[in-house]
PDB file of N, CA and C in Angstrom:
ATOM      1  N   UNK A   1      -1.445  20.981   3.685  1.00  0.00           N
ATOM      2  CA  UNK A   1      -1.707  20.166   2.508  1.00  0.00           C
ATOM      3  C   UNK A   1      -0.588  20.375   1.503  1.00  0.00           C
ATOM      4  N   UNK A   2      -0.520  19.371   0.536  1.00  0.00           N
ATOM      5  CA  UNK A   2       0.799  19.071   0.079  1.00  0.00           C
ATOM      6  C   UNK A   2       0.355  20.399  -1.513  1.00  0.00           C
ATOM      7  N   UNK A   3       1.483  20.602  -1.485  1.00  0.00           N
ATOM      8  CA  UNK A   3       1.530  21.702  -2.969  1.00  0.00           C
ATOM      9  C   UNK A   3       0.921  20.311  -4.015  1.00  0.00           C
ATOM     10  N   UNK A   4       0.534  21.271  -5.497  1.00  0.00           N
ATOM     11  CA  UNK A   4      -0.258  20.491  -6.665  1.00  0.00           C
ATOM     12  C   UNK A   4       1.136  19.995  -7.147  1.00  0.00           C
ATOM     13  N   UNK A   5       1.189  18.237  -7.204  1.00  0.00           N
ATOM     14  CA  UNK A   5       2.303  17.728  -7.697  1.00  0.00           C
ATOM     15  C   UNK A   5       3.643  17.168  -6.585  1.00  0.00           C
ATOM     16  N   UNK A   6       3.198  17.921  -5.287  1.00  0.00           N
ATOM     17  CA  UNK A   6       4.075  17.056  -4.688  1.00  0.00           C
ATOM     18  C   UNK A   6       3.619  16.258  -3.590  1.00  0.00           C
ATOM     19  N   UNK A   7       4.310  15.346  -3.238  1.00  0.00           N
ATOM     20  CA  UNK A   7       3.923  14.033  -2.504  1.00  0.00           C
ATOM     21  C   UNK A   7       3.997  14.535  -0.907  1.00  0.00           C
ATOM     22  N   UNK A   8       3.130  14.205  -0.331  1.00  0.00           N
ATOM     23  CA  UNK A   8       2.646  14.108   0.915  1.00  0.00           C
ATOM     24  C   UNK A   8       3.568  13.964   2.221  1.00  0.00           C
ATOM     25  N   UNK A   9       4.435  12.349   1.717  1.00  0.00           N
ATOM     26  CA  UNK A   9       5.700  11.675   2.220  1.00  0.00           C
ATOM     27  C   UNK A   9       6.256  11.224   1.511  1.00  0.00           C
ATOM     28  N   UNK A  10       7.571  11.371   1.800  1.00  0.00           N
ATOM     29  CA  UNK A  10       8.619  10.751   0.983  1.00  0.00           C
ATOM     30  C   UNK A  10       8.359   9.022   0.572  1.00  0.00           C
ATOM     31  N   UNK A  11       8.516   8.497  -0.565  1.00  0.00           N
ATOM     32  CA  UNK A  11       8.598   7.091  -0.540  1.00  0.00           C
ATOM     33  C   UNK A  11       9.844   6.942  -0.613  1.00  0.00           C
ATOM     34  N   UNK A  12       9.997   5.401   0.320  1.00  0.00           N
ATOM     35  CA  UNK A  12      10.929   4.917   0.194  1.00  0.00           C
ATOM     36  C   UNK A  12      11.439   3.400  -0.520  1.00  0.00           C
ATOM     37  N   UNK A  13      12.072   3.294  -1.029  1.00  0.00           N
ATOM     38  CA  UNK A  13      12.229   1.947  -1.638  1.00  0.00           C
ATOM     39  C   UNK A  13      12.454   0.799  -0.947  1.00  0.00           C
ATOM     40  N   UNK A  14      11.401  -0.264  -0.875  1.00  0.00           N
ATOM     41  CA  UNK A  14      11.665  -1.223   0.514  1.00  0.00           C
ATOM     42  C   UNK A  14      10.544  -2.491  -0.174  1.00  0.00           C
ATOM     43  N   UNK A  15      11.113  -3.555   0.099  1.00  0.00           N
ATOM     44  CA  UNK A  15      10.246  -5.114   0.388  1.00  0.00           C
ATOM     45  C   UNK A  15      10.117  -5.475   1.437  1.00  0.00           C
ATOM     46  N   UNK A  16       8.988  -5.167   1.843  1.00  0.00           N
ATOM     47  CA  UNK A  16       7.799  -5.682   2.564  1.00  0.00           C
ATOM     48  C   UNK A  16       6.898  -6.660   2.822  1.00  0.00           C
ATOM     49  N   UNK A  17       7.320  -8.313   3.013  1.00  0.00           N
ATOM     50  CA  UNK A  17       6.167  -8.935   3.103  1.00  0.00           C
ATOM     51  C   UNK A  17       4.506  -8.612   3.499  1.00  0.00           C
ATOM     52  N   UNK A  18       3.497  -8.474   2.654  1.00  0.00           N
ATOM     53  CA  UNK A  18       2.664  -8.818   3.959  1.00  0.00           C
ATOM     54  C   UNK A  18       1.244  -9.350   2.808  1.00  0.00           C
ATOM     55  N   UNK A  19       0.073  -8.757   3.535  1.00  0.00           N
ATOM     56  CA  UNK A  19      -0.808  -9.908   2.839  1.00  0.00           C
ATOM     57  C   UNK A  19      -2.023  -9.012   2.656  1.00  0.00           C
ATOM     58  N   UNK A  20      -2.606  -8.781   1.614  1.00  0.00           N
ATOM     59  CA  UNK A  20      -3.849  -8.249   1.476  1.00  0.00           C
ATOM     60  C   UNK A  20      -5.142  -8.926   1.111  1.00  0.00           C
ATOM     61  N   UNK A  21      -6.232  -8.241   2.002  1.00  0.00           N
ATOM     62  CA  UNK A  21      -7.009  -9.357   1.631  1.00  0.00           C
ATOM     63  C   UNK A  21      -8.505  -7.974   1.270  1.00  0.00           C
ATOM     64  N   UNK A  22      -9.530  -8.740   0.367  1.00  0.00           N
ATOM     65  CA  UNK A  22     -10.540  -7.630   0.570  1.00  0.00           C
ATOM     66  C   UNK A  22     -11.393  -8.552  -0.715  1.00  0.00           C
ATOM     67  N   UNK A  23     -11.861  -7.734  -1.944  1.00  0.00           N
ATOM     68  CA  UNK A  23     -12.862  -8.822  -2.726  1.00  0.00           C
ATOM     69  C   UNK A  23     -12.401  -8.401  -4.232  1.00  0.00           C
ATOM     70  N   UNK A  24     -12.058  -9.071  -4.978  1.00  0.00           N
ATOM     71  CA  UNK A  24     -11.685  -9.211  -6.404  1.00  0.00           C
ATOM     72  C   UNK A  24     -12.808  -8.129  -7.000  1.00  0.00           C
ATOM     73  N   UNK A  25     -12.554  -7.571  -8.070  1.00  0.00           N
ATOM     74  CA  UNK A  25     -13.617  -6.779  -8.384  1.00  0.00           C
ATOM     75  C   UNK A  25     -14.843  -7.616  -9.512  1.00  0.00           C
ATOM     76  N   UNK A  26     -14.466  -8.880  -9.198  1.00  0.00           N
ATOM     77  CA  UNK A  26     -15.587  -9.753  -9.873  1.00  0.00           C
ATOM     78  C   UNK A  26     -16.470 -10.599  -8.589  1.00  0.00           C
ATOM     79  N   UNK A  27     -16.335  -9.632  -7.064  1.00  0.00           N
ATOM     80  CA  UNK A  27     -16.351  -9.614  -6.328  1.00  0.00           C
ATOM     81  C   UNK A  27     -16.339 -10.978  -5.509  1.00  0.00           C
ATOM     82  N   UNK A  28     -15.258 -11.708  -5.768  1.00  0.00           N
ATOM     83  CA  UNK A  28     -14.638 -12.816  -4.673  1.00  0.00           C
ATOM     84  C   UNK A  28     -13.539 -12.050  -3.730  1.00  0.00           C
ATOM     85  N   UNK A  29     -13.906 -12.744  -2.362  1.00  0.00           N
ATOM     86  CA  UNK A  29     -13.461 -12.768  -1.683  1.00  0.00           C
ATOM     87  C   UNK A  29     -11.786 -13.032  -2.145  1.00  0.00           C
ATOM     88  N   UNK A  30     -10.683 -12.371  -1.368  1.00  0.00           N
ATOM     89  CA  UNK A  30      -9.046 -13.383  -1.773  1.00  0.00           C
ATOM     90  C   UNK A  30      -8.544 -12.676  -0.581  1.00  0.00           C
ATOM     91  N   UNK A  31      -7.759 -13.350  -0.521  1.00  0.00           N
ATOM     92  CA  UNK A  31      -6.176 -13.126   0.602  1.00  0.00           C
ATOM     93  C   UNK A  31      -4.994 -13.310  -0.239  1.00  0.00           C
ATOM     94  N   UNK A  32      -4.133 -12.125  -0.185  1.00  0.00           N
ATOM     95  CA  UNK A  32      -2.909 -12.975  -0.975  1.00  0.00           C
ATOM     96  C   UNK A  32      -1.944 -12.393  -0.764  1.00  0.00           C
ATOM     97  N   UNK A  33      -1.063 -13.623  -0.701  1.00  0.00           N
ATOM     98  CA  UNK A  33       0.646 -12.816   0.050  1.00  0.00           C
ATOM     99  C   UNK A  33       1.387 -12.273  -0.977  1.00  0.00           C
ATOM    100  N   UNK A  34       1.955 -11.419  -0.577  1.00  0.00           N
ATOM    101  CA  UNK A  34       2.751 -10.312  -1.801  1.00  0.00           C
ATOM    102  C   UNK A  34       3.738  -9.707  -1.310  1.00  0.00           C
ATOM    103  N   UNK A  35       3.980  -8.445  -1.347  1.00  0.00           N
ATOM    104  CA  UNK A  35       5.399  -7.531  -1.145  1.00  0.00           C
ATOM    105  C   UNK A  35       4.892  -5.929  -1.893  1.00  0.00           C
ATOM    106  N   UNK A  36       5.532  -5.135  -1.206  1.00  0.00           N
ATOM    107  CA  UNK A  36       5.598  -3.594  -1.538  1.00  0.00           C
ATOM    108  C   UNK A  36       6.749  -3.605  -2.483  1.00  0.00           C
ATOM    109  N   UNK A  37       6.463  -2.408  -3.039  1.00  0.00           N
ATOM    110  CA  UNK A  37       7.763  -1.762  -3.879  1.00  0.00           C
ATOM    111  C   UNK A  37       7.971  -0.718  -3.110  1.00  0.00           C
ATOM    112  N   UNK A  38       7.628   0.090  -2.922  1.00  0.00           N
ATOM    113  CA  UNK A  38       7.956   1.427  -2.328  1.00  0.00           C
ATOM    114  C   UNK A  38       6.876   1.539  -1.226  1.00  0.00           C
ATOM    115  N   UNK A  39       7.194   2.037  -0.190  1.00  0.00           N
ATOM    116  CA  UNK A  39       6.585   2.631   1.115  1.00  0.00           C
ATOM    117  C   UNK A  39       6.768   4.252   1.586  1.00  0.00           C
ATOM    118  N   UNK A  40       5.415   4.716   1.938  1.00  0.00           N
ATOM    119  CA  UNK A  40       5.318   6.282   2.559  1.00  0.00           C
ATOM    120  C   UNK A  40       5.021   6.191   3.231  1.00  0.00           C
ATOM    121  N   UNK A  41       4.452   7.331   4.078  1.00  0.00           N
ATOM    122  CA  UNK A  41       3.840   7.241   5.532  1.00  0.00           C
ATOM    123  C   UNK A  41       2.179   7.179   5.472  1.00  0.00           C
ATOM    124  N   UNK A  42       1.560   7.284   3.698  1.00  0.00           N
ATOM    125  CA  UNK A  42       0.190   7.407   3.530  1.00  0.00           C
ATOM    126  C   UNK A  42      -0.227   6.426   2.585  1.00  0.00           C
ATOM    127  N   UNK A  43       0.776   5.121   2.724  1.00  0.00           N
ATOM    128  CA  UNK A  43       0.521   3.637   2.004  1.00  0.00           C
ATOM    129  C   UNK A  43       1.808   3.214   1.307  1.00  0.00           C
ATOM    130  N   UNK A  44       1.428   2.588   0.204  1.00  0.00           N
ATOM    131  CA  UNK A  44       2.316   1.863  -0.720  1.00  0.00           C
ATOM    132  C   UNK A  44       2.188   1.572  -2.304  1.00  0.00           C
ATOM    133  N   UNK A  45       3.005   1.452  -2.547  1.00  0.00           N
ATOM    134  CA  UNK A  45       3.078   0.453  -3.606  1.00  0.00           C
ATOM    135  C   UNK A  45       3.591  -0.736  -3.579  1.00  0.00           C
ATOM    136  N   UNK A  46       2.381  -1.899  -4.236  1.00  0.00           N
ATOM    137  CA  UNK A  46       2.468  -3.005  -4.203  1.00  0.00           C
ATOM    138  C   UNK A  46       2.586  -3.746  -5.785  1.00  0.00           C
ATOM    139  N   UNK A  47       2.474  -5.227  -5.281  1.00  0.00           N
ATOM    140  CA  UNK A  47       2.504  -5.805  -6.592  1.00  0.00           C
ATOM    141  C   UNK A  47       1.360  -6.874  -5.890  1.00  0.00           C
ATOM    142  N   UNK A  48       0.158  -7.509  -7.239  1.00  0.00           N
ATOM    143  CA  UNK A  48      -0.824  -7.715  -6.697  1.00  0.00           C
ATOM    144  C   UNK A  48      -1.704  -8.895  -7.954  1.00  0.00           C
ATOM    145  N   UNK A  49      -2.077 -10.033  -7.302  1.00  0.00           N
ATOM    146  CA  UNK A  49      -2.218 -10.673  -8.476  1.00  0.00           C
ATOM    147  C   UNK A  49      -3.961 -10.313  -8.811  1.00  0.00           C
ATOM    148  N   UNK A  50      -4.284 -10.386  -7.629  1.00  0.00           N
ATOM    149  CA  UNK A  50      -6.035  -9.992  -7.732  1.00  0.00           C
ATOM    150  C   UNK A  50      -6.398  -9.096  -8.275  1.00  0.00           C
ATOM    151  N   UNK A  51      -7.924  -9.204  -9.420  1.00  0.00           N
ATOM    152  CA  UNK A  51      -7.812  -7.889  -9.708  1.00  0.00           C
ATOM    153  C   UNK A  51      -8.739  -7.075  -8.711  1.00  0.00           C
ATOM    154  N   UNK A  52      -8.621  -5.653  -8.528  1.00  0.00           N
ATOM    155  CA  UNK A  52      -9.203  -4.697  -7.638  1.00  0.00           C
ATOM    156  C   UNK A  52      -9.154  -3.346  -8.354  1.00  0.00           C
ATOM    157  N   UNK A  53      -9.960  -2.914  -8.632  1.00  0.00           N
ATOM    158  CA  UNK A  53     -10.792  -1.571  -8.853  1.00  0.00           C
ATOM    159  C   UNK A  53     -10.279   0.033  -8.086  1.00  0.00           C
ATOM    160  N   UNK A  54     -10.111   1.000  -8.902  1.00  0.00           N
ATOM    161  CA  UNK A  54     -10.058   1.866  -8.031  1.00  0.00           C
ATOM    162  C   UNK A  54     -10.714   2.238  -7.323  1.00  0.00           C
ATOM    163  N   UNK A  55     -10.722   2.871  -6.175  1.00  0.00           N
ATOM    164  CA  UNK A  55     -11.627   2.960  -4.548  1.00  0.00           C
ATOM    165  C   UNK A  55     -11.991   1.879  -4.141  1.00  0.00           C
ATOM    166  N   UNK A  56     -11.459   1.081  -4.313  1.00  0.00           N
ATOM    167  CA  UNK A  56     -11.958  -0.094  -3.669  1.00  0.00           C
ATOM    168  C   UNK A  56     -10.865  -0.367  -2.448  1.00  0.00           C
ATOM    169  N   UNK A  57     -11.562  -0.810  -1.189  1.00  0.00           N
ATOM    170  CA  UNK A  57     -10.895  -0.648   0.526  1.00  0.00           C
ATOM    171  C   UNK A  57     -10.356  -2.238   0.434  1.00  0.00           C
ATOM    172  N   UNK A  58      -9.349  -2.165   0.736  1.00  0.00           N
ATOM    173  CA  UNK A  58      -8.633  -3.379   0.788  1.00  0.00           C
ATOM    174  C   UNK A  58      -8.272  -3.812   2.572  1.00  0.00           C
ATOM    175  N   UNK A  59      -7.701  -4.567   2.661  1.00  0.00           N
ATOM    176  CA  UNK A  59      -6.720  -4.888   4.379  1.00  0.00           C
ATOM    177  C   UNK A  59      -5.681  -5.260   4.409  1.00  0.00           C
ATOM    178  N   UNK A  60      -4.375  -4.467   4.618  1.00  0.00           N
ATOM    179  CA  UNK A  60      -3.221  -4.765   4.512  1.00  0.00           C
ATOM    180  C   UNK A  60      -2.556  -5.282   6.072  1.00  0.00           C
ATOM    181  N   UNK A  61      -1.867  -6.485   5.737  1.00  0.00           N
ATOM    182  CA  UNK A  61      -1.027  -7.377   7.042  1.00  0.00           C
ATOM    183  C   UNK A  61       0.299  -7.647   6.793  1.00  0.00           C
ATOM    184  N   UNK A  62       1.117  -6.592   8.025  1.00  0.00           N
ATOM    185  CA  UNK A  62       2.491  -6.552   7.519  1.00  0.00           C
ATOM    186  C   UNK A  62       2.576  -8.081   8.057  1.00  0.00           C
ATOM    187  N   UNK A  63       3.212  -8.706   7.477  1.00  0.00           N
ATOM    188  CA  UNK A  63       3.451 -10.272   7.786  1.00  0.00           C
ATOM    189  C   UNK A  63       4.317 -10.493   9.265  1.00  0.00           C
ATOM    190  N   UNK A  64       5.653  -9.119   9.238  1.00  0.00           N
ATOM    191  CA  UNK A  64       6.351  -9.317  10.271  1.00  0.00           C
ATOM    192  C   UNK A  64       6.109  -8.810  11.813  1.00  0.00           C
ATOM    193  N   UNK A  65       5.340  -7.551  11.982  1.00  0.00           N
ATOM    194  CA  UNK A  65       4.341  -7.102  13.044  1.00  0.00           C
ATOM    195  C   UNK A  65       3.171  -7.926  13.341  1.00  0.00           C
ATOM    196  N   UNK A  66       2.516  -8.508  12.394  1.00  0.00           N
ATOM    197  CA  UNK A  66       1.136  -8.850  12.266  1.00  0.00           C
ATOM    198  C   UNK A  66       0.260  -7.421  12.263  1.00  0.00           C
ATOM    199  N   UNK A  67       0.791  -6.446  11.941  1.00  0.00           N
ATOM    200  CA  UNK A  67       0.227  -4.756  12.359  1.00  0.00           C
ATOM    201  C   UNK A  67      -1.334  -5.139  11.085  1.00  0.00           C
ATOM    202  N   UNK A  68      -2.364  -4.028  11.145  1.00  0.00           N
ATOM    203  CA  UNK A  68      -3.238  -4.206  10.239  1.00  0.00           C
ATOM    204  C   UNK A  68      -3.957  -2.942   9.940  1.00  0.00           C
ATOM    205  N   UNK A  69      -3.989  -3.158   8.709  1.00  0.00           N
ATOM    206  CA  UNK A  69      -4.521  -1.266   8.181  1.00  0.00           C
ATOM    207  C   UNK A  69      -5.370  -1.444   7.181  1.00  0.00           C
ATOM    208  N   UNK A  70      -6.461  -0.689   7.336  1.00  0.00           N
ATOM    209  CA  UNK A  70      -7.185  -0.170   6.075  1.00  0.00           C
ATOM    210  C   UNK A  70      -6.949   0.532   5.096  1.00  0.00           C
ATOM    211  N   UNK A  71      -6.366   0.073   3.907  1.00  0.00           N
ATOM    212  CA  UNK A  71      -6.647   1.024   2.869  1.00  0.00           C
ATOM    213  C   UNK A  71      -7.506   0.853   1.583  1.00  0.00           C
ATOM    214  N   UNK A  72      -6.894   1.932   0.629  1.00  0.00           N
ATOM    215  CA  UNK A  72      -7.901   2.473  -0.640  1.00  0.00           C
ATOM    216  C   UNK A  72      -7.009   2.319  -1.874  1.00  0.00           C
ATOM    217  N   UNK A  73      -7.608   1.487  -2.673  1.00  0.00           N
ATOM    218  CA  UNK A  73      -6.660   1.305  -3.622  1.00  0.00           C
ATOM    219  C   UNK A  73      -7.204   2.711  -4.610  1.00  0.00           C
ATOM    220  N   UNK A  74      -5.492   3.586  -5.109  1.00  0.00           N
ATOM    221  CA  UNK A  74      -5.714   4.849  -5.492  1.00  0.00           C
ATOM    222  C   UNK A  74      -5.096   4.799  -6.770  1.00  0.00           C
ATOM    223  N   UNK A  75      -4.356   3.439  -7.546  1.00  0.00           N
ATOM    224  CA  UNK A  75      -3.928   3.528  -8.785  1.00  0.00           C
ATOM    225  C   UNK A  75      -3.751   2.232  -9.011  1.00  0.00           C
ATOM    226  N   UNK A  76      -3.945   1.251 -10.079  1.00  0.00           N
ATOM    227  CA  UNK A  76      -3.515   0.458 -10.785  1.00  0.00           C
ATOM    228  C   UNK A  76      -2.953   0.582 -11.588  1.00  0.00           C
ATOM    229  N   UNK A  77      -1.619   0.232 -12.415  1.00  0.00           N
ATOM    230  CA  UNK A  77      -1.158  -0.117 -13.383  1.00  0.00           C
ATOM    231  C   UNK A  77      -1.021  -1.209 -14.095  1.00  0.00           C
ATOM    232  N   UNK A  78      -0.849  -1.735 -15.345  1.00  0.00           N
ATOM    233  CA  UNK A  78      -1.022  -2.822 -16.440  1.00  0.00           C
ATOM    234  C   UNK A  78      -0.072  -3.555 -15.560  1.00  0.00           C
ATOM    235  N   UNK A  79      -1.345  -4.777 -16.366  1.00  0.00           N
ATOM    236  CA  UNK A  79      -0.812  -6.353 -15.770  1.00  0.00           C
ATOM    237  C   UNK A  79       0.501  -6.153 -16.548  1.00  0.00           C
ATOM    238  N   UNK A  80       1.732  -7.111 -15.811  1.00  0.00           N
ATOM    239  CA  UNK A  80       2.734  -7.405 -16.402  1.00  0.00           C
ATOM    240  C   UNK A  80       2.797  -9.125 -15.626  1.00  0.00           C
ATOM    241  N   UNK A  81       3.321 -10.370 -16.442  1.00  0.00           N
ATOM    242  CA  UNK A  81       3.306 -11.669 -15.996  1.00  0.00           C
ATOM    243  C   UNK A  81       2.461 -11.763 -14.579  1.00  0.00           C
ATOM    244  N   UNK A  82       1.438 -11.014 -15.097  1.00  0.00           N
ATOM    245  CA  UNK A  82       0.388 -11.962 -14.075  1.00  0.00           C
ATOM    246  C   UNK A  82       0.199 -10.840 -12.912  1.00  0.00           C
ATOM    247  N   UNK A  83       1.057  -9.393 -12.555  1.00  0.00           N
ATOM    248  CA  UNK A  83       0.485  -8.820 -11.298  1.00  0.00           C
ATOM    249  C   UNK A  83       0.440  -7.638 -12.256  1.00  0.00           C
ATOM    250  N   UNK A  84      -0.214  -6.820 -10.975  1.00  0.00           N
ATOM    251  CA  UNK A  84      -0.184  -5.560 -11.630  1.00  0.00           C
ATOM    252  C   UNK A  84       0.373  -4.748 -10.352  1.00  0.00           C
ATOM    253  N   UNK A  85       0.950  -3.359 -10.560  1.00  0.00           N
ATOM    254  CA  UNK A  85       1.343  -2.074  -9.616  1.00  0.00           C
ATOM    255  C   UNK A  85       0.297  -1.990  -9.101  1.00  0.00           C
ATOM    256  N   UNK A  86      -0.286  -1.507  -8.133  1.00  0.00           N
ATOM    257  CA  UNK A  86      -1.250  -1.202  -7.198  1.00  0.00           C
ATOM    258  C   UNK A  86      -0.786  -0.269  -6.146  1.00  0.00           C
ATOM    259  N   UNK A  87      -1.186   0.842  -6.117  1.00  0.00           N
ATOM    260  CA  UNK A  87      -0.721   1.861  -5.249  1.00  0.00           C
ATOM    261  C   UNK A  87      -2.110   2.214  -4.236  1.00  0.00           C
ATOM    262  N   UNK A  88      -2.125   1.982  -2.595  1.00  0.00           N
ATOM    263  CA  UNK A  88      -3.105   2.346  -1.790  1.00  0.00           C
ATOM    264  C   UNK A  88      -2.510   2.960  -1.066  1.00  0.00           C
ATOM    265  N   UNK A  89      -3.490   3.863  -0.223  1.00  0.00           N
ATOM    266  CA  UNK A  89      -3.633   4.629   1.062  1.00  0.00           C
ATOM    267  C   UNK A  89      -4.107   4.533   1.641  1.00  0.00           C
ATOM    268  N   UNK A  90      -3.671   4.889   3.286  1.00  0.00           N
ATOM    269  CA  UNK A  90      -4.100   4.802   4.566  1.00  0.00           C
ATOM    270  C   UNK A  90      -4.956   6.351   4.378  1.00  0.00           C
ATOM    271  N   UNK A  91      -6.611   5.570   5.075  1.00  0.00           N
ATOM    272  CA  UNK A  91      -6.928   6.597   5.346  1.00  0.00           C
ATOM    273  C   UNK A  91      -6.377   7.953   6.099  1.00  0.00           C
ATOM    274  N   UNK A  92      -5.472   7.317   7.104  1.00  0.00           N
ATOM    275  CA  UNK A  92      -5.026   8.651   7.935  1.00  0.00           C
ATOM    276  C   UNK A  92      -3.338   8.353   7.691  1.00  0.00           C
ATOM    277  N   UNK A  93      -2.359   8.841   8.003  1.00  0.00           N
ATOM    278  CA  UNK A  93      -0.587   8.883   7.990  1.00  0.00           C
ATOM    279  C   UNK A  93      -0.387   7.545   8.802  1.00  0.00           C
ATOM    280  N   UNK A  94       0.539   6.244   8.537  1.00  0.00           N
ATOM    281  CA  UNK A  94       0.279   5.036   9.557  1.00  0.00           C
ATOM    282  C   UNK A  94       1.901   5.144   9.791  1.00  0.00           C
ATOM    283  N   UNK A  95       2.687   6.073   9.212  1.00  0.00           N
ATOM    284  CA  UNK A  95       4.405   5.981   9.051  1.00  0.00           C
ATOM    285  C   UNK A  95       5.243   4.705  10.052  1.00  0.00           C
ATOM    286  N   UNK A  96       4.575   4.696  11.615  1.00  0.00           N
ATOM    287  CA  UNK A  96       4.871   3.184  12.303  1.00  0.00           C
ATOM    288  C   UNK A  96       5.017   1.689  11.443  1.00  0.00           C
ATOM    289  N   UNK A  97       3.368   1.610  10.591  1.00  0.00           N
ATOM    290  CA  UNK A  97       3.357   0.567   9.961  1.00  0.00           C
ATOM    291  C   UNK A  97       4.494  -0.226   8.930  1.00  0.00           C
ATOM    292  N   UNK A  98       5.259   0.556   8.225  1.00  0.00           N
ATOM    293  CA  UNK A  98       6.755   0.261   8.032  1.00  0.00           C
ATOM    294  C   UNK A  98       7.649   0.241   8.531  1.00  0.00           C
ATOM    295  N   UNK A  99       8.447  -1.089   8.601  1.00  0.00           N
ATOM    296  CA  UNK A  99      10.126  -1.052   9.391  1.00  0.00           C
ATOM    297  C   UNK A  99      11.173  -0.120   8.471  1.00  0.00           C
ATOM    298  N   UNK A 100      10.804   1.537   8.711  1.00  0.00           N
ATOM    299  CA  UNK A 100      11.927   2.567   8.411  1.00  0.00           C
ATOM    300  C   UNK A 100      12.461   3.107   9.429  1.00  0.00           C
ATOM    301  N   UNK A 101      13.814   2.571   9.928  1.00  0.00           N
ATOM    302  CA  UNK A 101      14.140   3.577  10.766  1.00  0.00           C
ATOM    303  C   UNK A 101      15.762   4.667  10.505  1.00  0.00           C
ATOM    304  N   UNK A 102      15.757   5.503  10.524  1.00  0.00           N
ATOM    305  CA  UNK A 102      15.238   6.419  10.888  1.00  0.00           C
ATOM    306  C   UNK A 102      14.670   6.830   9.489  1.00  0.00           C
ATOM    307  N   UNK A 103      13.165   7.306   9.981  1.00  0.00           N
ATOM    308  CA  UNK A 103      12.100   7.124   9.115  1.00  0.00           C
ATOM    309  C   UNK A 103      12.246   9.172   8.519  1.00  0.00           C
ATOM    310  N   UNK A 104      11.994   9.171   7.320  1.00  0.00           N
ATOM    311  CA  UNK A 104      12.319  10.416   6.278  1.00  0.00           C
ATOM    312  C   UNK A 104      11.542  11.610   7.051  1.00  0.00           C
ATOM    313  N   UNK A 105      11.814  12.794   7.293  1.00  0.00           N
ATOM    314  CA  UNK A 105      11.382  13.806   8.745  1.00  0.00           C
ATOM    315  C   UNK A 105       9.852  14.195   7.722  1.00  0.00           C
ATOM    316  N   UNK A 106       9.242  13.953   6.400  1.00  0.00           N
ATOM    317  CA  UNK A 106       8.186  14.192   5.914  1.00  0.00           C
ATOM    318  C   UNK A 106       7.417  13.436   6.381  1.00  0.00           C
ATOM    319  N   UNK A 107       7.501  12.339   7.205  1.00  0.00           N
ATOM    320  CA  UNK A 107       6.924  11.043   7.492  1.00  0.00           C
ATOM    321  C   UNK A 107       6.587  11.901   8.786  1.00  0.00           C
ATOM    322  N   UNK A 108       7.945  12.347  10.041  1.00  0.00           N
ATOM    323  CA  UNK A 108       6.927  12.879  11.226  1.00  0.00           C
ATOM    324  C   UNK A 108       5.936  14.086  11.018  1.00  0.00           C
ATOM    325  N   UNK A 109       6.009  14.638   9.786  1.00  0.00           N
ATOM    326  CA  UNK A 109       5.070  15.893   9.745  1.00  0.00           C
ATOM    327  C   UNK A 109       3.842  15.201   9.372  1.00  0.00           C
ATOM    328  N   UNK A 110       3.414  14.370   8.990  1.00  0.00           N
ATOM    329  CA  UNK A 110       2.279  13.348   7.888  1.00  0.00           C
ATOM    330  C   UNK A 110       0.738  13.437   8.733  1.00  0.00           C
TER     331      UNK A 110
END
């Protein structure tokens, strides 16, 4: 387990098409295509127009694999023109699910 304060896996800085879908926290249903800011081996950061709640389980679709993962949305940050930061995690390490290669050696320990 990771020391208090440090990160798990390295993030890396990368755009990512893909598409999340799960239920607005005014609980509608949405799908919506977007992009990462940064990628680890235990999720992302995204940008996100829907709003969503912390702990709330989302479904992420890399657009270019069609790959598909469950995660947990674990931080929001303030709307800015309309999205907000959204940072989730894979329940378990998915490090495959991003096109990093050669992928950061914190990623094969994950």
């Amino acid at each position: 387990m990771a020391e208090l304060g440090q990160r798990r896996s390295e993030r890396v800085l990368l755009d990512v098409p893909i598409v999340v879908c799960g239920e607005s926290t005014d609980q509608l249903a949405f799908e919506e295509e977007t992009f990462t800011v940064t990628v680890n081996a235990h999720g992302a950061l995204l940008m996100l127009a829907s709003p969503v709640g912390l702990g709330q389980h989302v479904r992420l679709i890399n657009q270019a694999s069609h790959e598909e993962r469950d995660a947990r949305v674990s931080y929001r940050g303030a709307d800015h023109a309309g999205l907000s930061q959204v940072a989730v995690e894979f329940a378990q390490a998915c490090p495959g699910f991003w096109p990093v290669s050669p992928a950061p050696s914190s990623w094969t320990r994950a």
